[in-house]
N, C-alpha and C. Protein backbone atom coordinates (compact mmCIF):
# COMPACT_ATOMS: atom_id res chain seq x y z
N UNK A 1 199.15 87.74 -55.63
CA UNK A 1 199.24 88.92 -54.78
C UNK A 1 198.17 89.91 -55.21
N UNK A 2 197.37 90.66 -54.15
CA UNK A 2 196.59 91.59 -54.60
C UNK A 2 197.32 92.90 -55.05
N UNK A 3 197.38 93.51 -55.75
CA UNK A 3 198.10 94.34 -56.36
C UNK A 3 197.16 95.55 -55.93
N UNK A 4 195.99 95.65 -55.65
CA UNK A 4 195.24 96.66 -55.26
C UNK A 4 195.19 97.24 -53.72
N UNK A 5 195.56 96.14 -52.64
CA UNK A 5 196.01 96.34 -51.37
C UNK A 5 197.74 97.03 -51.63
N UNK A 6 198.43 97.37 -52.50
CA UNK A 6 199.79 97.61 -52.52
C UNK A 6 199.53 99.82 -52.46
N UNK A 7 200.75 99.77 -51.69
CA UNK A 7 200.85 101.12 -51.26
C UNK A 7 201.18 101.79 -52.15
N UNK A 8 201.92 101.20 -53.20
CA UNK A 8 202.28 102.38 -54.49
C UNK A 8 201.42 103.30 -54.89
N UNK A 9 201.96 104.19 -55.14
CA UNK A 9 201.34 105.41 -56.02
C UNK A 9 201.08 105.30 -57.46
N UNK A 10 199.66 105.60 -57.44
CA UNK A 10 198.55 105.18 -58.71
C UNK A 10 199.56 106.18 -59.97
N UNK A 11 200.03 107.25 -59.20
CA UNK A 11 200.71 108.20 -60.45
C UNK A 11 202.39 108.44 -60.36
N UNK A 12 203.28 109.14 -60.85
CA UNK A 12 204.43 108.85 -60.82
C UNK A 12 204.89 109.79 -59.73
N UNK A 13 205.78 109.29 -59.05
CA UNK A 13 206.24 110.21 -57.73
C UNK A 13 207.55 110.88 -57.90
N UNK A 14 208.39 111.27 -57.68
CA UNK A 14 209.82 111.94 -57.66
C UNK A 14 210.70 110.95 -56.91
N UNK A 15 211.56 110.40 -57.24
CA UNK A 15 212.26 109.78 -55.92
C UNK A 15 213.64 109.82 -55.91
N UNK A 16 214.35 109.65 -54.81
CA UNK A 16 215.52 110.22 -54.39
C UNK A 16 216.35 109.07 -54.63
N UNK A 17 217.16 109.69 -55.65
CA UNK A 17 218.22 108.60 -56.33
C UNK A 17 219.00 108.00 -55.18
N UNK A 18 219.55 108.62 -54.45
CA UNK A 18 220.03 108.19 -53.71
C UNK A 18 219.98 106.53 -52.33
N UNK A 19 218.59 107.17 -52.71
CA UNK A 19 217.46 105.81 -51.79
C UNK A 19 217.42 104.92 -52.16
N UNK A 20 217.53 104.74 -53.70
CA UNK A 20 217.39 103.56 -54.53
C UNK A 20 218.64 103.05 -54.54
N UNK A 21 219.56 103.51 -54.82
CA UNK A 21 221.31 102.67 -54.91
C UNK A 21 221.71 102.34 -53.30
N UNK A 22 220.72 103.14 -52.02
CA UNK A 22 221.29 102.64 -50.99
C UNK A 22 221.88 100.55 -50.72
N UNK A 23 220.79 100.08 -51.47
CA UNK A 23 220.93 98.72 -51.29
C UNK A 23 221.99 98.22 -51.77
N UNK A 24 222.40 98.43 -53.69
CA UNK A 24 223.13 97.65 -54.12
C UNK A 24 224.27 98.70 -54.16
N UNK A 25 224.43 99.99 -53.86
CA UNK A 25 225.47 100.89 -54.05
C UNK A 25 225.31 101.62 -55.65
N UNK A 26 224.67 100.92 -56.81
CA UNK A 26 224.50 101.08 -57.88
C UNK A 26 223.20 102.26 -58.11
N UNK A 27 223.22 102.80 -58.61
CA UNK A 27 221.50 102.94 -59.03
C UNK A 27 221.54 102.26 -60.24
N UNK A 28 222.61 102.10 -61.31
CA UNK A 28 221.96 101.56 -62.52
C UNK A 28 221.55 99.60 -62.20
N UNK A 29 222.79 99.26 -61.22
CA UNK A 29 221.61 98.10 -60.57
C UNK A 29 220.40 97.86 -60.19
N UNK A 30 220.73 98.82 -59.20
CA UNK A 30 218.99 99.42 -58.86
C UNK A 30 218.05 99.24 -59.77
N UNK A 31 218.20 100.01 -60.87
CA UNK A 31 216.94 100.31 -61.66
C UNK A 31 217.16 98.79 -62.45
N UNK A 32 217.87 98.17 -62.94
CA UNK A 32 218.03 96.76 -64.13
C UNK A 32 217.19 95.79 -62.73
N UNK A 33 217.38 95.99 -61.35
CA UNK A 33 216.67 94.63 -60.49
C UNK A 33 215.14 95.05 -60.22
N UNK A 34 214.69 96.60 -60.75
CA UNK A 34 213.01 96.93 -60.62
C UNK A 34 212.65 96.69 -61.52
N UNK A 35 213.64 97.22 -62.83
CA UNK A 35 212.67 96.79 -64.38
C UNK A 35 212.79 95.12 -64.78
N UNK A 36 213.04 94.42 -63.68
CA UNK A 36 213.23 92.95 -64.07
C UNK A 36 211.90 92.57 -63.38
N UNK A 37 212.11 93.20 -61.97
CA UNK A 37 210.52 92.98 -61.62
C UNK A 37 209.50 93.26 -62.32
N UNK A 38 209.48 94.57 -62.92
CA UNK A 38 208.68 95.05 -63.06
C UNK A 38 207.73 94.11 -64.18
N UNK A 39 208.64 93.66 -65.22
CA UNK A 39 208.51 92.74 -65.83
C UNK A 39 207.61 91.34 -65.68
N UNK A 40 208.18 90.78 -64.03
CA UNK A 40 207.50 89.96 -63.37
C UNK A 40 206.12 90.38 -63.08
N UNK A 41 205.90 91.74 -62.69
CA UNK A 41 204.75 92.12 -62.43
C UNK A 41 203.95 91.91 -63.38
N UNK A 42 203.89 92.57 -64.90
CA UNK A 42 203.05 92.88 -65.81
C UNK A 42 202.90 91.14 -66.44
N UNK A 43 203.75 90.49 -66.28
CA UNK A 43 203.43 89.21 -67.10
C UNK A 43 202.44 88.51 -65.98
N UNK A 44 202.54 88.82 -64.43
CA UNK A 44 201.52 88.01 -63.46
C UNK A 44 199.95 88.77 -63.76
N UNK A 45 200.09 89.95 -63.75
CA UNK A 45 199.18 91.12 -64.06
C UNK A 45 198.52 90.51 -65.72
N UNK A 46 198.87 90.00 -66.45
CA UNK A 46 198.45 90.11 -68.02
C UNK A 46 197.88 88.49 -67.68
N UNK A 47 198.86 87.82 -66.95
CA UNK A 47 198.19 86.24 -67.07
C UNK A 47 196.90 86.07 -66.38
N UNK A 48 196.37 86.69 -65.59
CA UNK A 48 195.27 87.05 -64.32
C UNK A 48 194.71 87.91 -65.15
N UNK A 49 194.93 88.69 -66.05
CA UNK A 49 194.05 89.22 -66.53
C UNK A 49 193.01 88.70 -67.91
N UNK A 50 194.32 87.92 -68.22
CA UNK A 50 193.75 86.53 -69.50
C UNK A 50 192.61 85.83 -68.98
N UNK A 51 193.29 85.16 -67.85
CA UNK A 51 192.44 84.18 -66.97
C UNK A 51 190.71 84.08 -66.79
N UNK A 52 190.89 85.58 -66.18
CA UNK A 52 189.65 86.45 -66.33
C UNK A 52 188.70 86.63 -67.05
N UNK A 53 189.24 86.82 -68.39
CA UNK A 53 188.35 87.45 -69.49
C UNK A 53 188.45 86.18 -70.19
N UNK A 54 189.02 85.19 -70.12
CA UNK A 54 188.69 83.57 -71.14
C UNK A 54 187.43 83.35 -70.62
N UNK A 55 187.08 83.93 -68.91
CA UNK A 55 185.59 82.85 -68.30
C UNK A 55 184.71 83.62 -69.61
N UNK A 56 184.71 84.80 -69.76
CA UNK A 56 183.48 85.14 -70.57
C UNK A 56 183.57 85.23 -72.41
N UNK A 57 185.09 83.97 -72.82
CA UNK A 57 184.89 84.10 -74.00
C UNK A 57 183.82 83.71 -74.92
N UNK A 58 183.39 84.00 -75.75
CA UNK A 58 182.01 83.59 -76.89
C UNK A 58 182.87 82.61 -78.07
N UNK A 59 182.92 81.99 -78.36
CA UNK A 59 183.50 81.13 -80.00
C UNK A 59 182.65 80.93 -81.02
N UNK A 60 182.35 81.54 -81.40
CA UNK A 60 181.26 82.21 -82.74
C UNK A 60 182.34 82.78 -83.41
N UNK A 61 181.85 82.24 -84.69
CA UNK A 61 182.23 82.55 -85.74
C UNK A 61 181.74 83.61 -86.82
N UNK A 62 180.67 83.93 -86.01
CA UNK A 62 180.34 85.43 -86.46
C UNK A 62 180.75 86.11 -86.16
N UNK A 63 181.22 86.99 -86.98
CA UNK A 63 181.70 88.42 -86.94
C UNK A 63 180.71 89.45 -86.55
N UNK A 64 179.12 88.98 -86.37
CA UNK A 64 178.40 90.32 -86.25
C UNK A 64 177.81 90.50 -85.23
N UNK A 65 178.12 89.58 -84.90
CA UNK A 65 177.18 89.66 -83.26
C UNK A 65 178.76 89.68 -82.09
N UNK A 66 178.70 90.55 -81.76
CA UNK A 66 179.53 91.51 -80.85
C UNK A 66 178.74 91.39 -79.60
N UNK A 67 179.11 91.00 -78.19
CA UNK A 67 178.47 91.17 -76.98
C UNK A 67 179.76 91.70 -76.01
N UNK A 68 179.06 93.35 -75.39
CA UNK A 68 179.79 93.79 -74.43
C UNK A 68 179.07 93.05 -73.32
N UNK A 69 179.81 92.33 -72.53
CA UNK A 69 179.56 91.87 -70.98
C UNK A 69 180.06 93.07 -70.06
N UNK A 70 178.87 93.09 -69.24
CA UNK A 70 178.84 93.97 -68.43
C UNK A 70 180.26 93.11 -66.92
N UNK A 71 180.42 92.00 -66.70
CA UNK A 71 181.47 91.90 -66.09
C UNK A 71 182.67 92.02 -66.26
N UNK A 72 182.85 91.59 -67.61
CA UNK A 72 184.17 91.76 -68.55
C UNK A 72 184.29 93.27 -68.11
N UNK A 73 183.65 94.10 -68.96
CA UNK A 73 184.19 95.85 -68.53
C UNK A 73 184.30 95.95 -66.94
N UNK A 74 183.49 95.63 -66.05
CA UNK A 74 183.95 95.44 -65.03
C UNK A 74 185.94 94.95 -64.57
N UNK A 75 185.42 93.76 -65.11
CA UNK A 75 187.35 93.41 -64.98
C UNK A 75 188.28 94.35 -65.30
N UNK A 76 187.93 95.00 -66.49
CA UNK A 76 188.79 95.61 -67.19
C UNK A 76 189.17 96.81 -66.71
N UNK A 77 187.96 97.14 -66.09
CA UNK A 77 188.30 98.66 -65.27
C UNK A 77 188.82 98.36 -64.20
N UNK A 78 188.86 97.74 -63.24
CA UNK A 78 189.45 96.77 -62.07
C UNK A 78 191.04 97.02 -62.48
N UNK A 79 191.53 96.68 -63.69
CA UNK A 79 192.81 96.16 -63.87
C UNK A 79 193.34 97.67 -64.86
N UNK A 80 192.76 98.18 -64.91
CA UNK A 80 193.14 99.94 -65.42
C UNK A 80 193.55 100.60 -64.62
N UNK A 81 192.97 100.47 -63.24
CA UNK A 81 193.19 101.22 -62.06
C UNK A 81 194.18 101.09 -61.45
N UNK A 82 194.66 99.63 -61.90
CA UNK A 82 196.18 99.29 -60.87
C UNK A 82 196.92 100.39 -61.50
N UNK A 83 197.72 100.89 -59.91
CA UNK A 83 199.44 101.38 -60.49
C UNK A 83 199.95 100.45 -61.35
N UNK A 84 200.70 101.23 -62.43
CA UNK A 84 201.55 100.46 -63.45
C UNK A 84 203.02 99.48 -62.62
N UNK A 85 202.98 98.67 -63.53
CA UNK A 85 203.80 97.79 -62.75
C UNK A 85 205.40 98.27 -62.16
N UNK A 86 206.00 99.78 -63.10
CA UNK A 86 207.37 100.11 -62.91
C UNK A 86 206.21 100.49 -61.72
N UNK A 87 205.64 101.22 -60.99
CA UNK A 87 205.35 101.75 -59.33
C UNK A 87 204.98 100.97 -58.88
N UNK A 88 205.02 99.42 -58.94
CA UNK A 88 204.76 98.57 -57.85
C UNK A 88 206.08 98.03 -57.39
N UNK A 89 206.78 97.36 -58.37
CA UNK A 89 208.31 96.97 -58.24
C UNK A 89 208.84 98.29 -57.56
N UNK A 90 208.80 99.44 -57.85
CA UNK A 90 210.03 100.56 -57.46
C UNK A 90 209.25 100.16 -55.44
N UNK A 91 208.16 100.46 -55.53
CA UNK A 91 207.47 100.27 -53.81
C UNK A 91 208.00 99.16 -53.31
N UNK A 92 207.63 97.46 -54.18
CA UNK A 92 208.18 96.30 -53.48
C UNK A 92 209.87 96.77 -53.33
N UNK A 93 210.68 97.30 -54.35
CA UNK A 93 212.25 97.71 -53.70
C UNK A 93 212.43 98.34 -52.57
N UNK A 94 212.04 99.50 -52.62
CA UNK A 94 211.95 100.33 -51.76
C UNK A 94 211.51 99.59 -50.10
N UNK A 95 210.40 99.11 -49.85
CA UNK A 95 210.26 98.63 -48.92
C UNK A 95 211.20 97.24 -48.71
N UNK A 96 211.89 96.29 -49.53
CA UNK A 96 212.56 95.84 -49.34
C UNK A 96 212.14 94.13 -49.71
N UNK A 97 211.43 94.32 -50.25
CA UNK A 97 210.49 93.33 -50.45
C UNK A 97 211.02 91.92 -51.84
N UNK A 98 211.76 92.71 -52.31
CA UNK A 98 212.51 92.03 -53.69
C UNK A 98 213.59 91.44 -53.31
N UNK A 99 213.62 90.07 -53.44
CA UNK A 99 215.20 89.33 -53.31
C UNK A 99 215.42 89.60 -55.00
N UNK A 100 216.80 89.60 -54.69
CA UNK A 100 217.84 89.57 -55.65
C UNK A 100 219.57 89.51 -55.28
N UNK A 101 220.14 88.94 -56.40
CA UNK A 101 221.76 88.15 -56.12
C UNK A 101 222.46 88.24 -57.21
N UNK A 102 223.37 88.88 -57.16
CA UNK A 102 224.67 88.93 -57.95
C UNK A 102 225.39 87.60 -58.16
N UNK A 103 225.23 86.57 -58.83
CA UNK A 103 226.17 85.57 -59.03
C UNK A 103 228.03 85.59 -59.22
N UNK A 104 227.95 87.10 -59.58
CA UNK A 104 229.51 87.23 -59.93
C UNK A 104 229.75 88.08 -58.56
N UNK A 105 228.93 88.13 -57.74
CA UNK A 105 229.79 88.78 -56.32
C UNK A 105 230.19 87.42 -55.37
N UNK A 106 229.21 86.79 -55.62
CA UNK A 106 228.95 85.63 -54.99
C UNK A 106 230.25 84.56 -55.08
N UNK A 107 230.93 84.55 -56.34
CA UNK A 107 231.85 83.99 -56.90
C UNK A 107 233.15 84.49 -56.40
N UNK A 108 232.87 85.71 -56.17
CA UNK A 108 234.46 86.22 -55.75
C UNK A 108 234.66 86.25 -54.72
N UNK A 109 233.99 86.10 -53.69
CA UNK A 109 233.95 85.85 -52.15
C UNK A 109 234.27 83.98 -51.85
């Protein structure tokens, strides 16, 4: 997923508790099914960002010769800029975008 096409807000917004528990009735659900995403996010975000920066690893065993790649900082600033992952998950909730399932509701029905 491009994470840079996503509508979230680069900085932290105010949001109306209320909006968030509309789905599960909970907010403390609420918030345990964004910070699970959110989770999902930063580990897709860190693996893509590995990915990335292995194309331009060096394996020298010198310690003294240090090379800044001018694409590498490129990447890096690329992936600084994203909204942090709690404001992408809270946006994918919000818009509605996150499945998630209670196994113990599921059970009692």
């Amino acid at each position: 997923m491009d994470y840079k096409k996503s509508k979230a807000p680069v900085n932290t917004v105010t949001r109306n508790i209320m909006d968030l528990c509309k789905d599960t009735g909970n907010i403390y659900e609420s918030v345990a099914i964004i910070s699970k995403r959110a989770n999902q996010i930063s580990a897709e975000i860190k693996q893509d960002l590995s990915k990335k920066l292995a194309e331009f690893a060096s394996y020298n065993d010198s310690l003294e010769e240090v090379f800044e790649n001018r694409e590498q900082i490129e990447i890096s600033r690329y992936y600084e800029k994203l909204p942090k992952a709690s404001l992408l998950a809270t946006q994918e909730f919000i818009e509605g975008q996150v499945y998630y399932r209670d196994p113990s509701k599921e059970n009692q029905n």
